[in-house]
PDB file of N, CA and C in Angstrom:
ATOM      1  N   UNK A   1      14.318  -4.451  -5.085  1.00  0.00           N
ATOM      2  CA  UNK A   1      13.153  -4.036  -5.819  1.00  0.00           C
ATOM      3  C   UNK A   1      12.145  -3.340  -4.918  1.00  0.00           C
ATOM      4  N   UNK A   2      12.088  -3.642  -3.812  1.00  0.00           N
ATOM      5  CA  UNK A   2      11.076  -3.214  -2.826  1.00  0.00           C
ATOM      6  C   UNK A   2      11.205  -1.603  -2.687  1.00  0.00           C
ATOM      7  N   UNK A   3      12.720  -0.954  -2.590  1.00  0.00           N
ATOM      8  CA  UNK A   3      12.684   0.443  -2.489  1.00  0.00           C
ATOM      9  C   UNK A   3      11.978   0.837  -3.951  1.00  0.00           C
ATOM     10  N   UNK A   4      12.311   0.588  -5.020  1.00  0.00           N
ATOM     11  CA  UNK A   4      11.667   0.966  -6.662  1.00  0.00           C
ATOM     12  C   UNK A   4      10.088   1.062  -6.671  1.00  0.00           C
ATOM     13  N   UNK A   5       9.701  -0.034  -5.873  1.00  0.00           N
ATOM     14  CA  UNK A   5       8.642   0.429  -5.890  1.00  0.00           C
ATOM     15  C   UNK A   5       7.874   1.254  -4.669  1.00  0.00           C
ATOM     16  N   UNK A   6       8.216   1.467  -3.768  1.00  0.00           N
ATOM     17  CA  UNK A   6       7.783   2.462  -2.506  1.00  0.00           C
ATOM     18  C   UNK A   6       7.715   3.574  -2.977  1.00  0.00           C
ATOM     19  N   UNK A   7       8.852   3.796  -4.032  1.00  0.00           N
ATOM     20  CA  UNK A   7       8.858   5.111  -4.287  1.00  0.00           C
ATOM     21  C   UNK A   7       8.285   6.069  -5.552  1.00  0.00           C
ATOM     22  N   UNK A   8       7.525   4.936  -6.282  1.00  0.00           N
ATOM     23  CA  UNK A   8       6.377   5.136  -7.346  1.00  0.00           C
ATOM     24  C   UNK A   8       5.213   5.892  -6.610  1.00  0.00           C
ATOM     25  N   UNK A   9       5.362   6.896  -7.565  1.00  0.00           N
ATOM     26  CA  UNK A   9       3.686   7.669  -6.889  1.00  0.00           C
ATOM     27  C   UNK A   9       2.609   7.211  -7.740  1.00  0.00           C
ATOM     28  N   UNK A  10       1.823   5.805  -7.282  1.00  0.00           N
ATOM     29  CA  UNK A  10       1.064   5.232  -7.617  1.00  0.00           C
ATOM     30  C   UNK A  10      -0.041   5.849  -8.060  1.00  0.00           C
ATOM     31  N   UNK A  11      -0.391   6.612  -7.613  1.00  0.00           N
ATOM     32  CA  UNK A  11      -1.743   7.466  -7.767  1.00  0.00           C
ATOM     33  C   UNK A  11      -1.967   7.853  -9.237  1.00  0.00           C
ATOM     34  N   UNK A  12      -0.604   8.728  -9.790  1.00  0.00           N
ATOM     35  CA  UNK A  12      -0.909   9.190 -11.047  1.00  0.00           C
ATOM     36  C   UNK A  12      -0.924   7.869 -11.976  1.00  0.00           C
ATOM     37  N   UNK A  13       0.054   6.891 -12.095  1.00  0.00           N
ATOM     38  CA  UNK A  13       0.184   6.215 -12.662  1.00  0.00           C
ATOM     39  C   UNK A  13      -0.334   4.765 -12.923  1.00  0.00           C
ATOM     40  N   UNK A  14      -1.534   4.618 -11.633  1.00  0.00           N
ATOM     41  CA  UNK A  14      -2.394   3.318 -11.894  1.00  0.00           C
ATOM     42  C   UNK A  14      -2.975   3.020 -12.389  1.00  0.00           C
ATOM     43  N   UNK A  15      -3.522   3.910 -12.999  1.00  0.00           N
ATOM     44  CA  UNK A  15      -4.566   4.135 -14.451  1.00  0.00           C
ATOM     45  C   UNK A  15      -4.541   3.678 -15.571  1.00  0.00           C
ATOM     46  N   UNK A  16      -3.566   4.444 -15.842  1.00  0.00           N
ATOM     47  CA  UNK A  16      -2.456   3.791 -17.021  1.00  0.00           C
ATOM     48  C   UNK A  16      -2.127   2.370 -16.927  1.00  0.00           C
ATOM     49  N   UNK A  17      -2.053   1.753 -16.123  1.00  0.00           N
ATOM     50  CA  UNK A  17      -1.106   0.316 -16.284  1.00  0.00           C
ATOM     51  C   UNK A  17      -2.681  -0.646 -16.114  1.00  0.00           C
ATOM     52  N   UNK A  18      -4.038   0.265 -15.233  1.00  0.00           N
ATOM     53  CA  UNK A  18      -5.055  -0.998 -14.936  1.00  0.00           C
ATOM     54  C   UNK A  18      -5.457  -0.863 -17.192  1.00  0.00           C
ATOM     55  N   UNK A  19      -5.663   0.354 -17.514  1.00  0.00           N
ATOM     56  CA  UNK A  19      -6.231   0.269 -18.936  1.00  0.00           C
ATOM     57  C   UNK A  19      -5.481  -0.317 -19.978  1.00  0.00           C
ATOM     58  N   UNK A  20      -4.009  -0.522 -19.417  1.00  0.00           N
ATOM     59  CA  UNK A  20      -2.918  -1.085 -20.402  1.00  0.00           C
ATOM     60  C   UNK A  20      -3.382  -2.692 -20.453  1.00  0.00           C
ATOM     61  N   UNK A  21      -3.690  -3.129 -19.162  1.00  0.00           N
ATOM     62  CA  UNK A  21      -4.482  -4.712 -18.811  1.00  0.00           C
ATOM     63  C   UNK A  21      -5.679  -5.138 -19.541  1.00  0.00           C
ATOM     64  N   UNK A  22      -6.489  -4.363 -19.602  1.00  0.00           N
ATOM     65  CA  UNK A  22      -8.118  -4.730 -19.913  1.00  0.00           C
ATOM     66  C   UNK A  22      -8.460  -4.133 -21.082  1.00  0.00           C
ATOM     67  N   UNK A  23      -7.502  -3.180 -21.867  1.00  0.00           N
ATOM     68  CA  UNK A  23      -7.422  -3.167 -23.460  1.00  0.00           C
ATOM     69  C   UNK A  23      -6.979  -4.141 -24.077  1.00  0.00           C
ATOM     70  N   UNK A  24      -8.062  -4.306 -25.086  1.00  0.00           N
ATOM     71  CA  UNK A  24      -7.207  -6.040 -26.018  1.00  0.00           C
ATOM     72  C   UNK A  24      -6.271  -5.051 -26.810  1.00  0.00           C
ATOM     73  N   UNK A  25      -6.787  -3.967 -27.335  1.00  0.00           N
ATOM     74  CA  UNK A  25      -5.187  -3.311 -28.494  1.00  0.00           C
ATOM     75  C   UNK A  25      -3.870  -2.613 -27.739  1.00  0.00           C
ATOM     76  N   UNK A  26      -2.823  -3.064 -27.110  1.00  0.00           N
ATOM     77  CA  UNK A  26      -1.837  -2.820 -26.731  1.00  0.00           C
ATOM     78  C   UNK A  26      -1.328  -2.433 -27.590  1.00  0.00           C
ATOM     79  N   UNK A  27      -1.359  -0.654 -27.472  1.00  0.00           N
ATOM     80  CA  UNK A  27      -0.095  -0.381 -28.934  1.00  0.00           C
ATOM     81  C   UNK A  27       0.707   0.392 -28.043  1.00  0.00           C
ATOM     82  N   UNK A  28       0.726   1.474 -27.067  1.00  0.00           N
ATOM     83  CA  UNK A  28       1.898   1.699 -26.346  1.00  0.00           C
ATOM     84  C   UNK A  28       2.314   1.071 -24.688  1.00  0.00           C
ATOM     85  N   UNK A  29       3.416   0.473 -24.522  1.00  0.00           N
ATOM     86  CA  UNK A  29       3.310   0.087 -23.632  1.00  0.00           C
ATOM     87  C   UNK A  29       4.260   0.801 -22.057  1.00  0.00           C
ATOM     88  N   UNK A  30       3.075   0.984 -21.490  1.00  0.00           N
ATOM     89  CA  UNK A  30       3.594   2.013 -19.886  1.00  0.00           C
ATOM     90  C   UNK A  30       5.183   1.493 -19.558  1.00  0.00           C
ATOM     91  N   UNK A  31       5.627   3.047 -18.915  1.00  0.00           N
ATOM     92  CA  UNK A  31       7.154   2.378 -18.439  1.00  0.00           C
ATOM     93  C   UNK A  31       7.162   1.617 -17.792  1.00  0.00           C
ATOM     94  N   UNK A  32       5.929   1.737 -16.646  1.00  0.00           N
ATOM     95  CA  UNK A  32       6.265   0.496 -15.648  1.00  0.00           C
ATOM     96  C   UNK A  32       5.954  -0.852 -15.454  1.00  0.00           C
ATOM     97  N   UNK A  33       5.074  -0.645 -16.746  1.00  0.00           N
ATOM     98  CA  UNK A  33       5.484  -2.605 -17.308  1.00  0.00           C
ATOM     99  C   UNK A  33       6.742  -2.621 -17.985  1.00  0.00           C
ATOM    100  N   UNK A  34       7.114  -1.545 -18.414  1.00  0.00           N
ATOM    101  CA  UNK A  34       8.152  -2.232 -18.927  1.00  0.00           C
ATOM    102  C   UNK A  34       9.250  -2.542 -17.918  1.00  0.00           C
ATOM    103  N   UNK A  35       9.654  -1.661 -16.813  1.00  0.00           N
ATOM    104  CA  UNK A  35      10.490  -1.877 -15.789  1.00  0.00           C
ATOM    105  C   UNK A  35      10.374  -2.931 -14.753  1.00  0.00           C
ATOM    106  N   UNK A  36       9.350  -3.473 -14.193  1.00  0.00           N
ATOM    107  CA  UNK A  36       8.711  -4.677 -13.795  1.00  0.00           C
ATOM    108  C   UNK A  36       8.511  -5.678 -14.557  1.00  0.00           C
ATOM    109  N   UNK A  37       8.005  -5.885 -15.734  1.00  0.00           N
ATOM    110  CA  UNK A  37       8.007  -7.032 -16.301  1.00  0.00           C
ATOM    111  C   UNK A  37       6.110  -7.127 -16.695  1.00  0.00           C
ATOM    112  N   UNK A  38       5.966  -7.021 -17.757  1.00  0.00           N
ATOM    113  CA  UNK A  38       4.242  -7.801 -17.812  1.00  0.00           C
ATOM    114  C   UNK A  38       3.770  -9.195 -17.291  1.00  0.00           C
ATOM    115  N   UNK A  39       4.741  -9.792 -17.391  1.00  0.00           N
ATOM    116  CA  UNK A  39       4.231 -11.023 -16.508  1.00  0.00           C
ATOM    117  C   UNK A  39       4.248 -10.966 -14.354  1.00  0.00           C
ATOM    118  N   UNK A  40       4.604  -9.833 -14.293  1.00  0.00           N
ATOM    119  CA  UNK A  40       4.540  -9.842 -12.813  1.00  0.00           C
ATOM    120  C   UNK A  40       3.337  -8.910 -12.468  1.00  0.00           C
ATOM    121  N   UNK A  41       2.488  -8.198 -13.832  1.00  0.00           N
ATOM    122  CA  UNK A  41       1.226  -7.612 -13.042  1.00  0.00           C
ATOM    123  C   UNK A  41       0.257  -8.469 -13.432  1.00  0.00           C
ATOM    124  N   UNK A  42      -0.766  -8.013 -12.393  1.00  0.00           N
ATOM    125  CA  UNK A  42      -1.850  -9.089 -12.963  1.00  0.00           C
ATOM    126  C   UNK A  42      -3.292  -8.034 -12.131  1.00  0.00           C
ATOM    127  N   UNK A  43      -4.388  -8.131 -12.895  1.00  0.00           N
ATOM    128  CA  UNK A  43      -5.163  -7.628 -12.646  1.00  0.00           C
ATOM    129  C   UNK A  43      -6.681  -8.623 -12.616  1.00  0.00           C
ATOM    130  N   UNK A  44      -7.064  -8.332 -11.487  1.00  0.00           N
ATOM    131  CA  UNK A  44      -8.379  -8.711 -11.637  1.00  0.00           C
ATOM    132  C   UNK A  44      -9.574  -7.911 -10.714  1.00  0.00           C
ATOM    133  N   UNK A  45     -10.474  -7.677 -11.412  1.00  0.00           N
ATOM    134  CA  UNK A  45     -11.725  -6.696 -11.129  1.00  0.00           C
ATOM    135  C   UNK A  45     -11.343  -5.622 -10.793  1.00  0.00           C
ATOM    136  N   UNK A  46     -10.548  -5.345 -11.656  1.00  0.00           N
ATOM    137  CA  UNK A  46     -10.206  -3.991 -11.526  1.00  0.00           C
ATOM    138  C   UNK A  46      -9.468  -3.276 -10.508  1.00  0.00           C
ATOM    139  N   UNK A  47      -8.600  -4.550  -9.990  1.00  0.00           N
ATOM    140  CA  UNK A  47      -7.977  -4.453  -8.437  1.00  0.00           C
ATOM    141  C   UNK A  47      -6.289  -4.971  -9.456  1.00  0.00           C
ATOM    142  N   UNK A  48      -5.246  -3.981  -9.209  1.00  0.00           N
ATOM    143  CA  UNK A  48      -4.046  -4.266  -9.647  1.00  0.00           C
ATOM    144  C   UNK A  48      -3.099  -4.379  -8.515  1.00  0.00           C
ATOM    145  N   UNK A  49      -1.948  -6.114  -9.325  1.00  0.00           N
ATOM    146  CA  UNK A  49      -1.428  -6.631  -8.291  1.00  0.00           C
ATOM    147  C   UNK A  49       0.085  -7.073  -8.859  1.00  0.00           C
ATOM    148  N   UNK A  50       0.756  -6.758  -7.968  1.00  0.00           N
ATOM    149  CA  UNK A  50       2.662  -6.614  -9.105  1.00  0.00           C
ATOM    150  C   UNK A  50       2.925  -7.692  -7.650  1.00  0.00           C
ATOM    151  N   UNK A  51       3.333  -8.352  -7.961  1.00  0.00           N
ATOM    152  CA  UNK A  51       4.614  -9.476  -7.722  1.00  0.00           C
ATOM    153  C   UNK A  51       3.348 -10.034  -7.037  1.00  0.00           C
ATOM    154  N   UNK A  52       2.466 -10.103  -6.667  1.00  0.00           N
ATOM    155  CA  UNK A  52       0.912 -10.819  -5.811  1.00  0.00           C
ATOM    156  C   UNK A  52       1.104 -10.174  -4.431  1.00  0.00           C
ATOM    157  N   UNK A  53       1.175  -8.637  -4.585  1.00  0.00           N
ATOM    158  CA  UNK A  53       0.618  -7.719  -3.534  1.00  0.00           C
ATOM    159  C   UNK A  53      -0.255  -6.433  -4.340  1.00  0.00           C
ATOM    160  N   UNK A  54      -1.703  -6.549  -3.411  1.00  0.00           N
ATOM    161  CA  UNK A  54      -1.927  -5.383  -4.412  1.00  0.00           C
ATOM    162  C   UNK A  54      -1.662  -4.184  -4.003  1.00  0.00           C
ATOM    163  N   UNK A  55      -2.209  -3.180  -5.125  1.00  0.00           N
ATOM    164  CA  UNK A  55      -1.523  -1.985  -5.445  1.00  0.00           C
ATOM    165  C   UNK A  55      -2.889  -0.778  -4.661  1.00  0.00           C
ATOM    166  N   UNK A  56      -2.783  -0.506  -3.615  1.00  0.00           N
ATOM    167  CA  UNK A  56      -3.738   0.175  -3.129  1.00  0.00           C
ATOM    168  C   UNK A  56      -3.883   1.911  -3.103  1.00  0.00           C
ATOM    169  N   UNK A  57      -4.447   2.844  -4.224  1.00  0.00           N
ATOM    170  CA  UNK A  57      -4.240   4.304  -4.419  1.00  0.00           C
ATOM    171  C   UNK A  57      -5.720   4.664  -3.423  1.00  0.00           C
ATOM    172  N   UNK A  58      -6.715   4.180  -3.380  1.00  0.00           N
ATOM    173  CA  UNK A  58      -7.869   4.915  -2.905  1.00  0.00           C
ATOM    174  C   UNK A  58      -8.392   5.171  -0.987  1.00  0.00           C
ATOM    175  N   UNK A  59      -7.973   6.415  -0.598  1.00  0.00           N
ATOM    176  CA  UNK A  59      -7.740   6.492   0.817  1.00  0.00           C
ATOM    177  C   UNK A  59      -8.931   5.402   1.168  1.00  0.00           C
ATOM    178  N   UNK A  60      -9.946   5.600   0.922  1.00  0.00           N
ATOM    179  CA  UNK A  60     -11.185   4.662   1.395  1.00  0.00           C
ATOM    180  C   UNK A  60     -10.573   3.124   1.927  1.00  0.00           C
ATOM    181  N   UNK A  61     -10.162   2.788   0.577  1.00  0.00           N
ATOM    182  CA  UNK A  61      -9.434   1.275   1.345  1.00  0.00           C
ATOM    183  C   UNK A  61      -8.304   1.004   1.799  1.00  0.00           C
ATOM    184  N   UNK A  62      -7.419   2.229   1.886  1.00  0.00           N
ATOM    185  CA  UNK A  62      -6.202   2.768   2.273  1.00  0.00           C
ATOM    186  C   UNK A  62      -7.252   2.040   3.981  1.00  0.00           C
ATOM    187  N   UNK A  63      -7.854   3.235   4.281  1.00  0.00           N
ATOM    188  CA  UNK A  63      -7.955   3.409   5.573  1.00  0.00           C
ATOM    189  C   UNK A  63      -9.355   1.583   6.328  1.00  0.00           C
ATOM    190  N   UNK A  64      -9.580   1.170   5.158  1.00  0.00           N
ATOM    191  CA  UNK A  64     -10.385  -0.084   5.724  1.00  0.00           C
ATOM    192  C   UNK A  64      -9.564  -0.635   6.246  1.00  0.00           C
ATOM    193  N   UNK A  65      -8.126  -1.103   5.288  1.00  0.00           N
ATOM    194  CA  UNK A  65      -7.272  -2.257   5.529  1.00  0.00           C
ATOM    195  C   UNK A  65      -6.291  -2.093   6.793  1.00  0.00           C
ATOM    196  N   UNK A  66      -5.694  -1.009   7.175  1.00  0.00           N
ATOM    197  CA  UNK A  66      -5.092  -0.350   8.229  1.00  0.00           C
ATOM    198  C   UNK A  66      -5.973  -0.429   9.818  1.00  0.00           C
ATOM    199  N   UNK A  67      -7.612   0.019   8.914  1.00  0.00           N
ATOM    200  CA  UNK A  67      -8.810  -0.547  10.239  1.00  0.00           C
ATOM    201  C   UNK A  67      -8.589  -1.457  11.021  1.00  0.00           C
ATOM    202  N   UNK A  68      -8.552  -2.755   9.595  1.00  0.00           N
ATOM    203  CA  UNK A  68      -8.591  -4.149   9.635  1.00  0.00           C
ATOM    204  C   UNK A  68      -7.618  -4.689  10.694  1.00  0.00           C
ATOM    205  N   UNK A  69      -6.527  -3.991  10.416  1.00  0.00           N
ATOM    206  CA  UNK A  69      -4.778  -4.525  10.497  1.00  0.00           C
ATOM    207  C   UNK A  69      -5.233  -4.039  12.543  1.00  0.00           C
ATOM    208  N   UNK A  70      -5.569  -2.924  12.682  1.00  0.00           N
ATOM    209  CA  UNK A  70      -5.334  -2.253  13.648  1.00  0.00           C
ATOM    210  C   UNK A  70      -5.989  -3.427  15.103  1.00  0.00           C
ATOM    211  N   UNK A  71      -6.852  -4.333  14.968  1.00  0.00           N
ATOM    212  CA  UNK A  71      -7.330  -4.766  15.476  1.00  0.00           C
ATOM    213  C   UNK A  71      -6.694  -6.435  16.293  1.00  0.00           C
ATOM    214  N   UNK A  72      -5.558  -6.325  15.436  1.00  0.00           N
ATOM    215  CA  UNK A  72      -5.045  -7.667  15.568  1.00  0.00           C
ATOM    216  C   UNK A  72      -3.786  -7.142  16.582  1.00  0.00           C
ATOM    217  N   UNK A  73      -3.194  -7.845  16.731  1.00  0.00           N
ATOM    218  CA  UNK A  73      -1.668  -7.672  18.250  1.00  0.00           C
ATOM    219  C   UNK A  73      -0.957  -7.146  17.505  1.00  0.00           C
ATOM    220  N   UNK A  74      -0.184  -6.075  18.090  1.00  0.00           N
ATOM    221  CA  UNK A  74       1.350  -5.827  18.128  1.00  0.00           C
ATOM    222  C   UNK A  74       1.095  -4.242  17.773  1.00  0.00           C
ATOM    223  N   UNK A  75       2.075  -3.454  17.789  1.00  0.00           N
ATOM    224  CA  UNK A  75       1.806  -1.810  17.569  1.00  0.00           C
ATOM    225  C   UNK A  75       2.033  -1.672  16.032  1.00  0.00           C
ATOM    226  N   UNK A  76       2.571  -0.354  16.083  1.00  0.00           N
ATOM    227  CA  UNK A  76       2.341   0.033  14.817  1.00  0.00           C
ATOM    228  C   UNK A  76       3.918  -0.382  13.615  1.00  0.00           C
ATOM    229  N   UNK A  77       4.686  -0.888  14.198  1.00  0.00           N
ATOM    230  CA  UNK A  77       5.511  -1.374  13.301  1.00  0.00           C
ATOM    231  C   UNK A  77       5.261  -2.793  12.625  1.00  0.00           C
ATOM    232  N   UNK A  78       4.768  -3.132  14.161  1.00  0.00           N
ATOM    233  CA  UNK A  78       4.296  -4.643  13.487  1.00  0.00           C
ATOM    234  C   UNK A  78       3.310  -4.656  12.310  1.00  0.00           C
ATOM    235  N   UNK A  79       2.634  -3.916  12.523  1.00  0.00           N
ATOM    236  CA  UNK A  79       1.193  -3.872  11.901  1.00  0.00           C
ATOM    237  C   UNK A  79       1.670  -3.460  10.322  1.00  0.00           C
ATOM    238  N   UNK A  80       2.880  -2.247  10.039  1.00  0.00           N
ATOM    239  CA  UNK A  80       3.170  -1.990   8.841  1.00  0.00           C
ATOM    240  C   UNK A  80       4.090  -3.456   8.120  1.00  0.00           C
ATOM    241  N   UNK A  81       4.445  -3.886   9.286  1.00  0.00           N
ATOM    242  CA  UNK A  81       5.609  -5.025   8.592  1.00  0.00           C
ATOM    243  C   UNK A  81       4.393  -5.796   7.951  1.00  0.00           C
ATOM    244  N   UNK A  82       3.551  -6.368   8.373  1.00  0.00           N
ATOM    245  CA  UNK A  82       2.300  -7.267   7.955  1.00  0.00           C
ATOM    246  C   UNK A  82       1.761  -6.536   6.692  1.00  0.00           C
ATOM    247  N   UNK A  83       1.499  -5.544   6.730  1.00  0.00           N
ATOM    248  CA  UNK A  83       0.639  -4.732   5.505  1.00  0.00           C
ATOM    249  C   UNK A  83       2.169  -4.508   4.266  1.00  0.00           C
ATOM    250  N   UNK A  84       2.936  -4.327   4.633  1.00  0.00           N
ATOM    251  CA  UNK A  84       3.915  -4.300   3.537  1.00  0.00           C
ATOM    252  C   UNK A  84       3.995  -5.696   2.566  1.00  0.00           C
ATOM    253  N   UNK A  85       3.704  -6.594   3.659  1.00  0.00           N
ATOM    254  CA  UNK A  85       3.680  -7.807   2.247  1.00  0.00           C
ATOM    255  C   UNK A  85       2.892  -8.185   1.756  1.00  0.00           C
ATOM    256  N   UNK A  86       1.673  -7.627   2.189  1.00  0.00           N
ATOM    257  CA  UNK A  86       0.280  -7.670   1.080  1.00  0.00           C
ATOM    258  C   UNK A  86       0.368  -6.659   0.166  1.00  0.00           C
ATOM    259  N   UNK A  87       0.420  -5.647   0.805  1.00  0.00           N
ATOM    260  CA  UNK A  87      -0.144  -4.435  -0.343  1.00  0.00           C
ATOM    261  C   UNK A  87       1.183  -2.951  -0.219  1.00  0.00           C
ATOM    262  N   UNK A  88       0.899  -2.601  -1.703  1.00  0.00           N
ATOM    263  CA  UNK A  88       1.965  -1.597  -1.788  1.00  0.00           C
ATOM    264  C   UNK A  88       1.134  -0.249  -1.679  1.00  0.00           C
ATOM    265  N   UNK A  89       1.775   0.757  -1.324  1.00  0.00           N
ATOM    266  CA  UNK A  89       1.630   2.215  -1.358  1.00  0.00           C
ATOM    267  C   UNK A  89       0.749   2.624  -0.391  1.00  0.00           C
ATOM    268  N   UNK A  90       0.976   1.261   1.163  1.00  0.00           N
ATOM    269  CA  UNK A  90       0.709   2.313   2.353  1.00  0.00           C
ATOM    270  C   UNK A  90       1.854   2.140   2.998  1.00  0.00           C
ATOM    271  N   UNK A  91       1.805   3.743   3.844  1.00  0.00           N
ATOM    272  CA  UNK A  91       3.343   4.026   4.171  1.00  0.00           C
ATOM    273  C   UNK A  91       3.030   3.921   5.724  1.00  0.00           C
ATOM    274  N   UNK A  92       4.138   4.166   6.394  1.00  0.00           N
ATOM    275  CA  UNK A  92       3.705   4.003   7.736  1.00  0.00           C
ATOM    276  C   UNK A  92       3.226   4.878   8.195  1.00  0.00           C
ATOM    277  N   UNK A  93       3.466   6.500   7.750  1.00  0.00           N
ATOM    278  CA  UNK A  93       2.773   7.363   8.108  1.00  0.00           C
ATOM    279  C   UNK A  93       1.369   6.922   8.096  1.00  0.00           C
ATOM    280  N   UNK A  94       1.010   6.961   7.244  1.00  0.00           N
ATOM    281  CA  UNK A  94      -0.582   6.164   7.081  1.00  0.00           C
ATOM    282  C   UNK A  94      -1.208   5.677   8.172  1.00  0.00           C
ATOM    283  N   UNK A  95      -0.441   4.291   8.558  1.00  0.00           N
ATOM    284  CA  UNK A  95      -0.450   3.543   9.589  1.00  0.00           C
ATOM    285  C   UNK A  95      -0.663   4.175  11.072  1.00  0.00           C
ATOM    286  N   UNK A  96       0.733   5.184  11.037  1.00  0.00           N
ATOM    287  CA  UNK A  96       0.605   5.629  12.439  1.00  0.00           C
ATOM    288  C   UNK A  96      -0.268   6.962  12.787  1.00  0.00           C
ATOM    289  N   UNK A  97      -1.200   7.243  11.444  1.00  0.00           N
ATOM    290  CA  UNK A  97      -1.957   8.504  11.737  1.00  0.00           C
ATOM    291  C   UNK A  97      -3.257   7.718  11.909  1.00  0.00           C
ATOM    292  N   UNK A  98      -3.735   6.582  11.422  1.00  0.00           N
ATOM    293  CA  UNK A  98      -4.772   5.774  11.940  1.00  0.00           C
ATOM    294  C   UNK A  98      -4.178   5.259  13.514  1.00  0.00           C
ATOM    295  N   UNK A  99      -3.706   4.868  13.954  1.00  0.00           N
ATOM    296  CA  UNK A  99      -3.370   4.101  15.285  1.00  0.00           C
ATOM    297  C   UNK A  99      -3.136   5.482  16.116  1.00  0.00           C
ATOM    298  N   UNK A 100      -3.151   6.457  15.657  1.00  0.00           N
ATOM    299  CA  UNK A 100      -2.825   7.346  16.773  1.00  0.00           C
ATOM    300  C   UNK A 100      -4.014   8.121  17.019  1.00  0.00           C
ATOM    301  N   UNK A 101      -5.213   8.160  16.163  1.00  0.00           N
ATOM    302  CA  UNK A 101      -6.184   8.678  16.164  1.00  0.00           C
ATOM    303  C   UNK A 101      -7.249   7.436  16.866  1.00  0.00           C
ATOM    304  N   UNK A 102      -6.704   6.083  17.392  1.00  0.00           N
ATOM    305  CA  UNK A 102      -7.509   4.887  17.708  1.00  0.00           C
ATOM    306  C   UNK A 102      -7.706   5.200  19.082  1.00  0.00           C
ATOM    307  N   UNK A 103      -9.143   5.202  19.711  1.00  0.00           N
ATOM    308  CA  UNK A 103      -8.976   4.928  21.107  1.00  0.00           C
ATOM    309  C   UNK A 103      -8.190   3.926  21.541  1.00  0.00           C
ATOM    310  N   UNK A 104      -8.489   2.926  21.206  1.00  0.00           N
ATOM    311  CA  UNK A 104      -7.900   1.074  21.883  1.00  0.00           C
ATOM    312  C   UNK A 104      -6.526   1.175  21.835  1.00  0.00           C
ATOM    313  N   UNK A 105      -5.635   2.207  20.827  1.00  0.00           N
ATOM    314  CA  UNK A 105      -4.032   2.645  20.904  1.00  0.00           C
ATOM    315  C   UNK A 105      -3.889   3.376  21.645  1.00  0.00           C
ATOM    316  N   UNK A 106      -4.639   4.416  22.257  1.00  0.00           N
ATOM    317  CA  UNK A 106      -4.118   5.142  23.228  1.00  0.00           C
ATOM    318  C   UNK A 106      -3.233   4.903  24.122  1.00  0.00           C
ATOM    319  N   UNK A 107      -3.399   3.996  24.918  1.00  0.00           N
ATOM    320  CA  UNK A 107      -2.469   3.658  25.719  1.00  0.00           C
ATOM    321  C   UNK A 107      -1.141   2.858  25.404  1.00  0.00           C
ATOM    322  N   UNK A 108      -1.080   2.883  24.376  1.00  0.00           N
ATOM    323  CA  UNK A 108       0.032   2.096  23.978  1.00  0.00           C
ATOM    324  C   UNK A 108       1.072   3.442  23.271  1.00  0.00           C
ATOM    325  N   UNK A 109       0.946   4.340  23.654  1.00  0.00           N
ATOM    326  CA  UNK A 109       1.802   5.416  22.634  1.00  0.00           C
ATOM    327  C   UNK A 109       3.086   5.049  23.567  1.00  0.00           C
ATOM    328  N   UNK A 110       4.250   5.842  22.996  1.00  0.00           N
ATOM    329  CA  UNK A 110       5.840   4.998  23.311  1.00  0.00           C
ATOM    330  C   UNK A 110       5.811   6.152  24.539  1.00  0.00           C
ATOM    331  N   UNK A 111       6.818   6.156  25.580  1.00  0.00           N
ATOM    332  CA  UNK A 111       7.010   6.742  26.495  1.00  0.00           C
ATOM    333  C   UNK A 111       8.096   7.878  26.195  1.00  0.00           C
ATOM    334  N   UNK A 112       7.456   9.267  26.699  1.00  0.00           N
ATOM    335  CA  UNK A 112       8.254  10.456  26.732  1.00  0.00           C
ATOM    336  C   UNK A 112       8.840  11.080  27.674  1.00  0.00           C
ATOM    337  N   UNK A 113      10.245  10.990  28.053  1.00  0.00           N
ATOM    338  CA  UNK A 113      11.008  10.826  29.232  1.00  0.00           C
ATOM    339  C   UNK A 113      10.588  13.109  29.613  1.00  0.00           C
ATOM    340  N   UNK A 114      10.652  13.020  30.965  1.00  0.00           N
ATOM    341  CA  UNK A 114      10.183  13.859  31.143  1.00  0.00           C
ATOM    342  C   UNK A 114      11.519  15.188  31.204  1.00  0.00           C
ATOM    343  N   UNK A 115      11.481  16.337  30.744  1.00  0.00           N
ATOM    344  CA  UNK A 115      12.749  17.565  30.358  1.00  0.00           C
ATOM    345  C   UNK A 115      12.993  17.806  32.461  1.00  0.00           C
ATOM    346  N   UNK A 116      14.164  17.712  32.278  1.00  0.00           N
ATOM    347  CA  UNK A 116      14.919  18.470  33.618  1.00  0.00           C
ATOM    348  C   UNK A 116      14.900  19.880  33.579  1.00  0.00           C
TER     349      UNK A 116
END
């Protein structure tokens, strides 16, 4: 299930599924409740969450939580392995264009063997 959903382009379609939640008249219902299941989303304050990771489209907190992440040990794989089981729809690109733009990462970039 994990690839099915990586590969949802969340952006267009979060809309749809937060107004499908917080409308009491459900008369059509989004594909991707139907393909997930309505009992595996759940929404609250307006923050949407499928299997109890949420669903993150807005760069703003795209780039807080990656902030957040960036500050704690290990490089940038570690850091995506950790953020993958909270929250969906940051990719590692994401990840490694914040950590590479970090002073405090600088020195940690991988080593580039030098051309003969």
């Amino acid at each position: 299930m994990a690839k099915s959903v990586d590969r949802i382009h969340w952006n267009k379609r979060l809309e749809v599924v937060r107004l499908y939640f917080e409308e009491e008249s459900r008369t059509i219902v989004p594909a991707l409740v139907k393909k997930f299941g309505e009992k595996n989303f759940k929404v609250e304050k307006g923050v949407v969450y499928l299997n109890g990771k949420e669903i993150v489209v807005d760069e703003k907190r795209k780039n807080q939580i990656i902030s957040a992440e960036e500050n704690k040990f290990g490089g940038q794989t570690k850091a995506f392995d950790r953020l993958r089981r909270k929250y969906i729809n940051i990719s590692r690109r994401d990840v490694a264009k914040v950590f590479q733009g970090s002073e405090r990462r600088q020195l940690k970039a991988r080593y580039q063997p030098q051309k003969v």
